[in-house]
PDB file of N, CA and C in Angstrom:
ATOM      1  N   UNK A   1     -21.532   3.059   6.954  1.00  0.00           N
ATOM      2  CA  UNK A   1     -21.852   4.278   6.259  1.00  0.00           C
ATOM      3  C   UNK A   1     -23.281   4.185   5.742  1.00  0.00           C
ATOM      4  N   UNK A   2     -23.984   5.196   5.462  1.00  0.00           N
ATOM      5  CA  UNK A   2     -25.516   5.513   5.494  1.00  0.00           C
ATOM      6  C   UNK A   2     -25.573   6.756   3.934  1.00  0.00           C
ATOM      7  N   UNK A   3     -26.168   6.473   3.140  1.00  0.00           N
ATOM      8  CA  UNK A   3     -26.001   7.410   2.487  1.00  0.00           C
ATOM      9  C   UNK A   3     -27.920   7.548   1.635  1.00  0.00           C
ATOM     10  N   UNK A   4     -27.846   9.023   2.150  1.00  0.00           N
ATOM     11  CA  UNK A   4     -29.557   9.376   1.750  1.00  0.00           C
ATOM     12  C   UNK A   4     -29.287  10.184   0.492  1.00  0.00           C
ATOM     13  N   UNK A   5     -30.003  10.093  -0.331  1.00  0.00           N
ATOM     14  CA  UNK A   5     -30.074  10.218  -2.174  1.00  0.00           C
ATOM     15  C   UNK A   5     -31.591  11.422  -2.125  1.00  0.00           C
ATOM     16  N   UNK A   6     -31.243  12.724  -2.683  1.00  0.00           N
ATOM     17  CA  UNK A   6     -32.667  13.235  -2.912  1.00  0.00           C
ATOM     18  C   UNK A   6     -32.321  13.491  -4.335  1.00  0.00           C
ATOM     19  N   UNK A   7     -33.040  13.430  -5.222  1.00  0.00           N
ATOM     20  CA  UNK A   7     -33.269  13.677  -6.339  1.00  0.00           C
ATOM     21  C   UNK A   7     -34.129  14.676  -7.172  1.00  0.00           C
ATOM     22  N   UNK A   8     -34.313  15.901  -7.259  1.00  0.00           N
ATOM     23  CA  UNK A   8     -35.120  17.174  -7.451  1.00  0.00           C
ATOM     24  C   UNK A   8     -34.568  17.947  -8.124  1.00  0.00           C
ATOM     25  N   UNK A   9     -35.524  18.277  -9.382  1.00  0.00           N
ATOM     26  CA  UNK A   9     -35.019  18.926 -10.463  1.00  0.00           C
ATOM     27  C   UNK A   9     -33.642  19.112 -11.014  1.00  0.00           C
ATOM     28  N   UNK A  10     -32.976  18.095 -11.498  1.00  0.00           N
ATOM     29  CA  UNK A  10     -31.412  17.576 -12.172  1.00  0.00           C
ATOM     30  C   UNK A  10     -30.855  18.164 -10.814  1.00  0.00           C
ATOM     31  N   UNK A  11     -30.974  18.545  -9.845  1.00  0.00           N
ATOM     32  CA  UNK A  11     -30.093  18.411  -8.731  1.00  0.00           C
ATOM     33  C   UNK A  11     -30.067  17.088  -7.422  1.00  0.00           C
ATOM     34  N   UNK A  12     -28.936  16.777  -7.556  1.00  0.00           N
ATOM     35  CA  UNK A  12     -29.053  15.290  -6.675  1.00  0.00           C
ATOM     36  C   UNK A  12     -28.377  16.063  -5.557  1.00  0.00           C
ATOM     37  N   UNK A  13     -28.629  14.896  -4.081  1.00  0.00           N
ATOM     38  CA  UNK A  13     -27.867  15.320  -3.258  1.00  0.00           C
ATOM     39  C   UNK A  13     -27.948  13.829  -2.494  1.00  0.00           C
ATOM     40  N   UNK A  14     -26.724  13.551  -2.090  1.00  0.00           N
ATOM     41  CA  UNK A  14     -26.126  12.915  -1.299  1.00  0.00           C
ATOM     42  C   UNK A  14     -25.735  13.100   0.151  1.00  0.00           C
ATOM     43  N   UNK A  15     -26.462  12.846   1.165  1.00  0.00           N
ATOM     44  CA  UNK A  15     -26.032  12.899   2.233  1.00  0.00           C
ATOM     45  C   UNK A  15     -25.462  11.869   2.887  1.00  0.00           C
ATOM     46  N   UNK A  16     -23.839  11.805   3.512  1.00  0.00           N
ATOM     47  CA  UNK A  16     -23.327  10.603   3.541  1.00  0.00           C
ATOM     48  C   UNK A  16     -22.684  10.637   5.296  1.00  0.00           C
ATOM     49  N   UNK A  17     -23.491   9.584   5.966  1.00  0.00           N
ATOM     50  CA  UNK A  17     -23.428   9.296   7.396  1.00  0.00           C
ATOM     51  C   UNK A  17     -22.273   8.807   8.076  1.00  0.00           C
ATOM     52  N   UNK A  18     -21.171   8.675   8.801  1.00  0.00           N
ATOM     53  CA  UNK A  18     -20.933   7.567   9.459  1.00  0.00           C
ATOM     54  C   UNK A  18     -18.778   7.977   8.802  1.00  0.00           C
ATOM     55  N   UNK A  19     -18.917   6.453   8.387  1.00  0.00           N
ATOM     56  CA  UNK A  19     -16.914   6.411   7.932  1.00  0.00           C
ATOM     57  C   UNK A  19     -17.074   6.304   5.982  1.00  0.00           C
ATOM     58  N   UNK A  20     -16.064   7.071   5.378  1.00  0.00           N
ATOM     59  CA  UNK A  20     -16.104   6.969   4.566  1.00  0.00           C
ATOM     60  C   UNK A  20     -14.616   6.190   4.121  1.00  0.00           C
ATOM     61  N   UNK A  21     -14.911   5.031   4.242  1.00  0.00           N
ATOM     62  CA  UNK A  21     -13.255   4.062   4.263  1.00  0.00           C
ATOM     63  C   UNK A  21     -13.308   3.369   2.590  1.00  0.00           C
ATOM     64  N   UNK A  22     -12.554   2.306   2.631  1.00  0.00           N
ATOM     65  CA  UNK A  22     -12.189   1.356   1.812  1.00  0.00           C
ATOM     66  C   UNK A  22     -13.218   0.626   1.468  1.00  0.00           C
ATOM     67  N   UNK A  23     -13.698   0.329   3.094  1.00  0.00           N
ATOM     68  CA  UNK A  23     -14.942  -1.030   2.992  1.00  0.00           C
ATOM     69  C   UNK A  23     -16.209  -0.041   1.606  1.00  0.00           C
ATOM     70  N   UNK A  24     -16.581   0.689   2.440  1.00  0.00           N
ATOM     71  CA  UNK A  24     -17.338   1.471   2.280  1.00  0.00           C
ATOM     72  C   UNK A  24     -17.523   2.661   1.019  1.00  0.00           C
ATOM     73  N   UNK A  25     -16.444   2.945   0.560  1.00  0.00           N
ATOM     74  CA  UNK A  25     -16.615   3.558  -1.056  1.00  0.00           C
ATOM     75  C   UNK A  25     -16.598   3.774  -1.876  1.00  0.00           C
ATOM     76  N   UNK A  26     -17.230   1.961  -2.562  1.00  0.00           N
ATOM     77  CA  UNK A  26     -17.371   1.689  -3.645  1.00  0.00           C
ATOM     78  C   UNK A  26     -19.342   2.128  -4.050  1.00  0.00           C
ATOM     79  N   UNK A  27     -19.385   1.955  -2.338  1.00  0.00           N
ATOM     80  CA  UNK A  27     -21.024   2.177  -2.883  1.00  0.00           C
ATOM     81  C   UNK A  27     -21.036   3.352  -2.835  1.00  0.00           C
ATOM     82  N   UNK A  28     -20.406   4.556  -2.173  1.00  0.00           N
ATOM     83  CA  UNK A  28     -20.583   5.883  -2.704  1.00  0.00           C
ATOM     84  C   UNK A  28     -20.625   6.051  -4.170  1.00  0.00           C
ATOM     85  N   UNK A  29     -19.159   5.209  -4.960  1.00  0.00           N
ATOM     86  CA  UNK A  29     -19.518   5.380  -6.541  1.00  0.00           C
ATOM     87  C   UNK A  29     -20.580   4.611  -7.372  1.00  0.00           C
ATOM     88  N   UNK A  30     -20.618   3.766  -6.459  1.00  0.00           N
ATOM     89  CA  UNK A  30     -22.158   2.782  -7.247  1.00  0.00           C
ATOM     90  C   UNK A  30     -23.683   4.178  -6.726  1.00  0.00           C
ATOM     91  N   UNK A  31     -23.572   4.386  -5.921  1.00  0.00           N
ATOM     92  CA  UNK A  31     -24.999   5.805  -5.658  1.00  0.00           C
ATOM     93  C   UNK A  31     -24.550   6.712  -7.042  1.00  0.00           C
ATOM     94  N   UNK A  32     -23.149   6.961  -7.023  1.00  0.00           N
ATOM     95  CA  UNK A  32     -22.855   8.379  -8.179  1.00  0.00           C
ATOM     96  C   UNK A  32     -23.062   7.647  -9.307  1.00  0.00           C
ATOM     97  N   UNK A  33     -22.583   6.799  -9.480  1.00  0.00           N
ATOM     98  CA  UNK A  33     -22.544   6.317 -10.653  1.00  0.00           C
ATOM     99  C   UNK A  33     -24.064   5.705 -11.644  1.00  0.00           C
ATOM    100  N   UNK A  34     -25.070   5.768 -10.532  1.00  0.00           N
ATOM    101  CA  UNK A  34     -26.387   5.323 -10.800  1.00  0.00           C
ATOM    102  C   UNK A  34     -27.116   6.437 -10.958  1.00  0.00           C
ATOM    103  N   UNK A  35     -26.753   8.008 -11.216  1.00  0.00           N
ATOM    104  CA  UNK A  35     -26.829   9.068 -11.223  1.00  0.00           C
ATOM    105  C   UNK A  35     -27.025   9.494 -12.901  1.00  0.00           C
ATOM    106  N   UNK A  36     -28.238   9.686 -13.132  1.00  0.00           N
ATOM    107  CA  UNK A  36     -28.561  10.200 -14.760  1.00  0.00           C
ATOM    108  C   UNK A  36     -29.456  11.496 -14.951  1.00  0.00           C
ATOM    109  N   UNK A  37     -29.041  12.253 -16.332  1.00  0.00           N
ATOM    110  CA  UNK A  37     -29.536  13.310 -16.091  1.00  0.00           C
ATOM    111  C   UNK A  37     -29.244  14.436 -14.835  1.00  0.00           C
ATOM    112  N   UNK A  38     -28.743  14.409 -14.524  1.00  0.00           N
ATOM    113  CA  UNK A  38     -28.666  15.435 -13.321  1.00  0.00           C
ATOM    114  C   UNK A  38     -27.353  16.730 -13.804  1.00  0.00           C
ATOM    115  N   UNK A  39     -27.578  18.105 -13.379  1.00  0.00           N
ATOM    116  CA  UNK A  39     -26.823  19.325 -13.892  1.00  0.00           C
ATOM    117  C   UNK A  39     -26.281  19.211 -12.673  1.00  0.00           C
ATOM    118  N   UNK A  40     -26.257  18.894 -11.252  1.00  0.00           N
ATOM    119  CA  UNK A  40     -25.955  19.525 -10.263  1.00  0.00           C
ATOM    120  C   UNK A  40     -25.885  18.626  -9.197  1.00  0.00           C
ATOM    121  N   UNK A  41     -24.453  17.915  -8.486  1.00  0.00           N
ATOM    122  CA  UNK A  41     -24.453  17.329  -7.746  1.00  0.00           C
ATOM    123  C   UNK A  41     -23.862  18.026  -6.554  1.00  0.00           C
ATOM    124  N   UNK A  42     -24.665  17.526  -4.896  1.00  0.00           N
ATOM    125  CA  UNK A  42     -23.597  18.249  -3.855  1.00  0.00           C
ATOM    126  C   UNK A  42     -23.906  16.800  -2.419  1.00  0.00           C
ATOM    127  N   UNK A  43     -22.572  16.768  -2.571  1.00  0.00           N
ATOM    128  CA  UNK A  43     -22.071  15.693  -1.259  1.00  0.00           C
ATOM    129  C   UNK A  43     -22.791  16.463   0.308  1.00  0.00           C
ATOM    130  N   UNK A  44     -23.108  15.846   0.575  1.00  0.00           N
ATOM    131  CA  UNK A  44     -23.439  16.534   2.424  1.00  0.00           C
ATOM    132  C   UNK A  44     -23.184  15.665   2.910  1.00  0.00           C
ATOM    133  N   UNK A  45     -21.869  16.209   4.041  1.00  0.00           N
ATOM    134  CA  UNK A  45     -20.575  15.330   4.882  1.00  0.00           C
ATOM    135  C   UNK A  45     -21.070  16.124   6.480  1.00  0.00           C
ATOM    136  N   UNK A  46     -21.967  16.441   6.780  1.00  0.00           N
ATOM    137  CA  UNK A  46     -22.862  16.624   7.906  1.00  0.00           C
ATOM    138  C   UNK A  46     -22.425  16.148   8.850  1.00  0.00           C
ATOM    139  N   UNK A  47     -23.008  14.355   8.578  1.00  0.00           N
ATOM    140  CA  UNK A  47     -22.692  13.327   9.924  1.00  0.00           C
ATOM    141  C   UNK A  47     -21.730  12.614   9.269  1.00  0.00           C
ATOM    142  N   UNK A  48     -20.386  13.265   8.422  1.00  0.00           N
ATOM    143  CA  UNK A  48     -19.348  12.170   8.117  1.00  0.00           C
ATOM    144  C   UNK A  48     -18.690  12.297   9.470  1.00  0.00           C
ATOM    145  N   UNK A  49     -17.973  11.012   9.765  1.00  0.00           N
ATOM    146  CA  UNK A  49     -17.192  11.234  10.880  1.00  0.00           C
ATOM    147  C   UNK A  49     -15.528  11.424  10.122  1.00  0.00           C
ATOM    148  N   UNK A  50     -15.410  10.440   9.046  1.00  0.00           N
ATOM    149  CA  UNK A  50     -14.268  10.243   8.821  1.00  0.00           C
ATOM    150  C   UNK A  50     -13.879   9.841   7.058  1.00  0.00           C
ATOM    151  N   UNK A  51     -13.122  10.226   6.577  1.00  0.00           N
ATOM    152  CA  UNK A  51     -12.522   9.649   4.923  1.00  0.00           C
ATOM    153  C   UNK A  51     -11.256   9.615   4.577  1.00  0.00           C
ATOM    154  N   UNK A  52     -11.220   8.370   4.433  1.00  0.00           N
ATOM    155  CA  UNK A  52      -9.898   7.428   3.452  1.00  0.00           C
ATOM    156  C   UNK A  52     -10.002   7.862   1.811  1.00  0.00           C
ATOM    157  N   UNK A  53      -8.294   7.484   2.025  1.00  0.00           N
ATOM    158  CA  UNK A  53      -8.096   7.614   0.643  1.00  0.00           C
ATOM    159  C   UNK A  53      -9.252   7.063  -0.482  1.00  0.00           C
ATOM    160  N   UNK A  54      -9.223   6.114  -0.381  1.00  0.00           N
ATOM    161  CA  UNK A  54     -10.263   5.431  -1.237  1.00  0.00           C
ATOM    162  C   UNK A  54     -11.942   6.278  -1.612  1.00  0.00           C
ATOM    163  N   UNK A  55     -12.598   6.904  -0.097  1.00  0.00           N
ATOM    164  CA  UNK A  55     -13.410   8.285   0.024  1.00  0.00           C
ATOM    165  C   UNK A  55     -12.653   9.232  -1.090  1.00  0.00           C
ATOM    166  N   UNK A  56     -11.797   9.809  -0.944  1.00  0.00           N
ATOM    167  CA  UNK A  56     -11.125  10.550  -1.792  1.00  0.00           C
ATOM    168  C   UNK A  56     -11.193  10.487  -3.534  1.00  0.00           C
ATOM    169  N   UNK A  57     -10.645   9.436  -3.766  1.00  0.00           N
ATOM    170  CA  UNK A  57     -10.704   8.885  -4.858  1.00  0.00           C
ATOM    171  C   UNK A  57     -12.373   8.870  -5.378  1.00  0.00           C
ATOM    172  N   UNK A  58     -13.316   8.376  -4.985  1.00  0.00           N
ATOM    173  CA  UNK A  58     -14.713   8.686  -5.094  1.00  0.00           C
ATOM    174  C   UNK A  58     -15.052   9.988  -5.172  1.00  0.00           C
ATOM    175  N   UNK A  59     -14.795  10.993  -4.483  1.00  0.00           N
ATOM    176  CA  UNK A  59     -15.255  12.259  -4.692  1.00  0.00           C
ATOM    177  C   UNK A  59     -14.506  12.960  -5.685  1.00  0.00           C
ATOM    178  N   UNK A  60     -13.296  12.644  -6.208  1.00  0.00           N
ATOM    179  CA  UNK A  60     -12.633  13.153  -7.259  1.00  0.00           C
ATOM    180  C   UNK A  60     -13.180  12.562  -8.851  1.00  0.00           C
ATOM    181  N   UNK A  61     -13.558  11.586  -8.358  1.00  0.00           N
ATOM    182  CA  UNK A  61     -14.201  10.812  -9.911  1.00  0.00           C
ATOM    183  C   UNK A  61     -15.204  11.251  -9.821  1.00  0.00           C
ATOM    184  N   UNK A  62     -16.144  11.871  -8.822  1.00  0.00           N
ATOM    185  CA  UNK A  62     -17.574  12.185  -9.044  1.00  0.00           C
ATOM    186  C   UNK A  62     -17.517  13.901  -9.845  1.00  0.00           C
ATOM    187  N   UNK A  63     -16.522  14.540  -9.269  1.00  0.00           N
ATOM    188  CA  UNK A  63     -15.900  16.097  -9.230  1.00  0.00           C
ATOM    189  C   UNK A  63     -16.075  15.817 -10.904  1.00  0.00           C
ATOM    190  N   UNK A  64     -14.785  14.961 -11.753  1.00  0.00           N
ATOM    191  CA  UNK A  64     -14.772  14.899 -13.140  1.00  0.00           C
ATOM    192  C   UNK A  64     -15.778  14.372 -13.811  1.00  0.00           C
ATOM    193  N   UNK A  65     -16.775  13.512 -13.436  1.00  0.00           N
ATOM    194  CA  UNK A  65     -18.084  13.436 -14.142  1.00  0.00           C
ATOM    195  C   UNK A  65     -18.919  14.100 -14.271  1.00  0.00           C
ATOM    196  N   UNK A  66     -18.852  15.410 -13.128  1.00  0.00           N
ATOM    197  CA  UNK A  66     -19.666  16.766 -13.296  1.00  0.00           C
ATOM    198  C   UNK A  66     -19.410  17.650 -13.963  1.00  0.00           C
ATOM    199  N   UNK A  67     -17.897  17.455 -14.051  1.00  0.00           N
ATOM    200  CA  UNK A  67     -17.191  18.605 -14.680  1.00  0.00           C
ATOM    201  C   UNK A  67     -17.397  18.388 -16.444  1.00  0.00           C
ATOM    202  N   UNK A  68     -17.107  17.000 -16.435  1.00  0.00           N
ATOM    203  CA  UNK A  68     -17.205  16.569 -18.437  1.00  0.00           C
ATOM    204  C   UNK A  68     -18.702  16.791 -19.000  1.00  0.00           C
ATOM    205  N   UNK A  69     -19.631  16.957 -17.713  1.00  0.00           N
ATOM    206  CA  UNK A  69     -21.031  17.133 -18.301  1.00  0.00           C
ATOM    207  C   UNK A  69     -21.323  18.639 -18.115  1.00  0.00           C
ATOM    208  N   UNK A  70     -20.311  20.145 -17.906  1.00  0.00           N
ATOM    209  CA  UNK A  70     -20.744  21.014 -17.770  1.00  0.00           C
ATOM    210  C   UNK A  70     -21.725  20.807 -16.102  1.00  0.00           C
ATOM    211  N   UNK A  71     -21.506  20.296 -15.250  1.00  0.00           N
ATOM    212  CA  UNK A  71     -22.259  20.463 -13.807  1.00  0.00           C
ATOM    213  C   UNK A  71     -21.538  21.029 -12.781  1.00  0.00           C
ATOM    214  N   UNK A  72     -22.323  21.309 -12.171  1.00  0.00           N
ATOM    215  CA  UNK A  72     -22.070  21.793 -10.647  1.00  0.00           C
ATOM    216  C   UNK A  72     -21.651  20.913  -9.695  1.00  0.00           C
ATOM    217  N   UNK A  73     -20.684  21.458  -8.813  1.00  0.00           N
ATOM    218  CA  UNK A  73     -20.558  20.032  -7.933  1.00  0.00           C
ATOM    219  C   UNK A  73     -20.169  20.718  -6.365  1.00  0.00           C
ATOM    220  N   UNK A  74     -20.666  20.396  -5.411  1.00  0.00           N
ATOM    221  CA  UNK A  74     -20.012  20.949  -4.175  1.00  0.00           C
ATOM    222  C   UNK A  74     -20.057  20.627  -3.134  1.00  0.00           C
ATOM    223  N   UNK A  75     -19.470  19.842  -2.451  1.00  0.00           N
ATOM    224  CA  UNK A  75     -19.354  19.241  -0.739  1.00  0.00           C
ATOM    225  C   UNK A  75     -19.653  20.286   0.022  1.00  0.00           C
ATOM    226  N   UNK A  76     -20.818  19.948   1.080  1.00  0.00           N
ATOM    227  CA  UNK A  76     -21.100  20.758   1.901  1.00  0.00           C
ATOM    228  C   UNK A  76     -20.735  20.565   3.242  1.00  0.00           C
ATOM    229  N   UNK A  77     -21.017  20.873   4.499  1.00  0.00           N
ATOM    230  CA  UNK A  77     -21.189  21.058   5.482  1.00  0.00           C
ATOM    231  C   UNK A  77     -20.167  20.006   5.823  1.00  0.00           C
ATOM    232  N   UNK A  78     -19.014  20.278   6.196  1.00  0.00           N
ATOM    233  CA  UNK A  78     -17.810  19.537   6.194  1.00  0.00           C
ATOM    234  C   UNK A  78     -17.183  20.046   7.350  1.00  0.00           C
ATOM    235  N   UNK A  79     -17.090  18.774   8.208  1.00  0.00           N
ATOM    236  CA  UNK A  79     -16.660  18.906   9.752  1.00  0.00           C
ATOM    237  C   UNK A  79     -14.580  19.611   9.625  1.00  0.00           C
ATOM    238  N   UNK A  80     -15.333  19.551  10.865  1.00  0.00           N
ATOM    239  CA  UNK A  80     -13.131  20.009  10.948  1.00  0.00           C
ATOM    240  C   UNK A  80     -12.229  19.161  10.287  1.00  0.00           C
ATOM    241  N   UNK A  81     -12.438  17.718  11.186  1.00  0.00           N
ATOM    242  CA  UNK A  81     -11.473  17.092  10.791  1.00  0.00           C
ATOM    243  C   UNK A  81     -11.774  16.360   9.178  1.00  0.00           C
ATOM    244  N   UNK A  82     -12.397  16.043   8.661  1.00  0.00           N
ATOM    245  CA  UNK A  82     -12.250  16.044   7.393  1.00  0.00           C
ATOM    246  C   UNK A  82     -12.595  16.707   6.733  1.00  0.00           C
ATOM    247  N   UNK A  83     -12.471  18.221   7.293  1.00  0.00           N
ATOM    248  CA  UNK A  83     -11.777  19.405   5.896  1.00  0.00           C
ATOM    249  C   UNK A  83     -10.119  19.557   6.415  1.00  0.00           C
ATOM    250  N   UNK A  84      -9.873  19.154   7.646  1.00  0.00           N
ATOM    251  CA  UNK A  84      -7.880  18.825   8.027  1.00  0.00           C
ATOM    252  C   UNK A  84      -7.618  17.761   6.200  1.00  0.00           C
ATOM    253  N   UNK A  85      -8.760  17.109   6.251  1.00  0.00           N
ATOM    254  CA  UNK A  85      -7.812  15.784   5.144  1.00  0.00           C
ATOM    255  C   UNK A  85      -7.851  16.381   3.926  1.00  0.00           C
ATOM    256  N   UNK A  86      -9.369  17.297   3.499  1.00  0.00           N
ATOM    257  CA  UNK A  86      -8.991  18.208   2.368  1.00  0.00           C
ATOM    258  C   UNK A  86      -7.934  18.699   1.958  1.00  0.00           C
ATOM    259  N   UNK A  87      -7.845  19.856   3.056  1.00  0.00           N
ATOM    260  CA  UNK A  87      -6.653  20.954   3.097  1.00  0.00           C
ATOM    261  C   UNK A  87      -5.420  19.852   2.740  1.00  0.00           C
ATOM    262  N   UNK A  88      -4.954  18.832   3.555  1.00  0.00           N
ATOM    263  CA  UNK A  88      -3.788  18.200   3.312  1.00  0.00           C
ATOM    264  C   UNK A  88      -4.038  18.152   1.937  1.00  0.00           C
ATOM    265  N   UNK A  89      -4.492  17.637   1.210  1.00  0.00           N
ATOM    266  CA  UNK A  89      -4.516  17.115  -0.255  1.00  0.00           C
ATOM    267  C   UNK A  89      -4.299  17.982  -1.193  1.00  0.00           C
ATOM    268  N   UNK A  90      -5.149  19.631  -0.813  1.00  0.00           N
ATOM    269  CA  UNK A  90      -4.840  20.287  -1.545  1.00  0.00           C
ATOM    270  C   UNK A  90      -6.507  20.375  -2.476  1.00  0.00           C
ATOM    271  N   UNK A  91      -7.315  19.450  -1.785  1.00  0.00           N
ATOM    272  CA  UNK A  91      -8.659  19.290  -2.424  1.00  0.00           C
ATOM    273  C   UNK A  91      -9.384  20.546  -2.064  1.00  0.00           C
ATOM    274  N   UNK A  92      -9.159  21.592  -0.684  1.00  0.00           N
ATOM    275  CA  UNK A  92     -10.124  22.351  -1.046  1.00  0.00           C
ATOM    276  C   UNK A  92      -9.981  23.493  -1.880  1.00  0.00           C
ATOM    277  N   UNK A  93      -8.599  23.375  -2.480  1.00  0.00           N
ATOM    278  CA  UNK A  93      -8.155  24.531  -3.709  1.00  0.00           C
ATOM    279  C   UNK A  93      -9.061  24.056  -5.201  1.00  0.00           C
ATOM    280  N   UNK A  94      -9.490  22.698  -5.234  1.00  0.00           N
ATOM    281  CA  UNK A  94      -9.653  22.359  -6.028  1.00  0.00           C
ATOM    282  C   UNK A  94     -10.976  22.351  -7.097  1.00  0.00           C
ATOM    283  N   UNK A  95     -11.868  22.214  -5.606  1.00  0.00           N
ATOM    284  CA  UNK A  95     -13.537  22.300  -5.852  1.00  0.00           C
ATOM    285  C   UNK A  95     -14.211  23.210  -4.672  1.00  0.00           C
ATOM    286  N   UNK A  96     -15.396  23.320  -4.801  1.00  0.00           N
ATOM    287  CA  UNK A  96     -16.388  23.729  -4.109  1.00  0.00           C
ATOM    288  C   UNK A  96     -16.548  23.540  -2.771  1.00  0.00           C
ATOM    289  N   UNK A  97     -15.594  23.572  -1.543  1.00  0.00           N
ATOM    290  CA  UNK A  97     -15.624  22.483  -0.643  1.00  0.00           C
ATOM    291  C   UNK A  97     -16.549  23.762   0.587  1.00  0.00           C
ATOM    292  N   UNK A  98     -17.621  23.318   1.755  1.00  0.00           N
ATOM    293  CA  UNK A  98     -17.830  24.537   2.487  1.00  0.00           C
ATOM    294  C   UNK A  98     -17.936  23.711   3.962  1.00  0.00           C
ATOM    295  N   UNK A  99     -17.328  24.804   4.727  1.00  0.00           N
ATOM    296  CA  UNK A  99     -17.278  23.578   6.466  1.00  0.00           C
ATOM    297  C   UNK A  99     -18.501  24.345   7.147  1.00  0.00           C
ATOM    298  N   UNK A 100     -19.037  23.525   8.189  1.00  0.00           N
ATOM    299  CA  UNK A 100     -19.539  23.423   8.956  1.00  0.00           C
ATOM    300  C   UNK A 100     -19.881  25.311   9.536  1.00  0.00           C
TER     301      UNK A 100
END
């Protein structure tokens, strides 16, 4: 997994490459979590190929750290099959989610 960080005016953005597994997303929350000052976060799942539970769990803890600070939060450009894993969850009722 590959993940590019822009940082511009309290809006961050995350663009995240490749598998979003187990191995792999703790450093998604170590990128969020190294995240200060910012009103406005949005995931870009572009070139995700794929996300595990554990992916999941990361984007839901990032969702409530935006939310307790009054921010914005919204996954973008989200392929088929992992907006299929959304929908299962019930995640795109939940937040901001937009496909492809």
């Amino acid at each position: 997994m590959t993940i590019t960080k822009t940082v511009e005016n309290n809006k961050a953005v995350l663009s995240v490459e490749g598998w979003l597994d187990t191995n792999s997303a703790p450093e998604l929350g170590r990128e969020i979590g190294a995240l200060s000052d910012i009103e406005s976060l949005i995931l870009d799942f572009d070139k995700l190929e794929y996300i595990a539970s554990a992916g999941l769990r990361e984007i839901v803890s990032a969702y409530k750290k935006m939310k307790s600070m009054n921010g914005d939060f919204s996954v973008i450009h989200v392929g088929s099959e992992v907006m299929d894993v959304f929908k299962l969850t019930g995640f795109d009722q939940t937040f901001d989610i937009q496909a492809k």
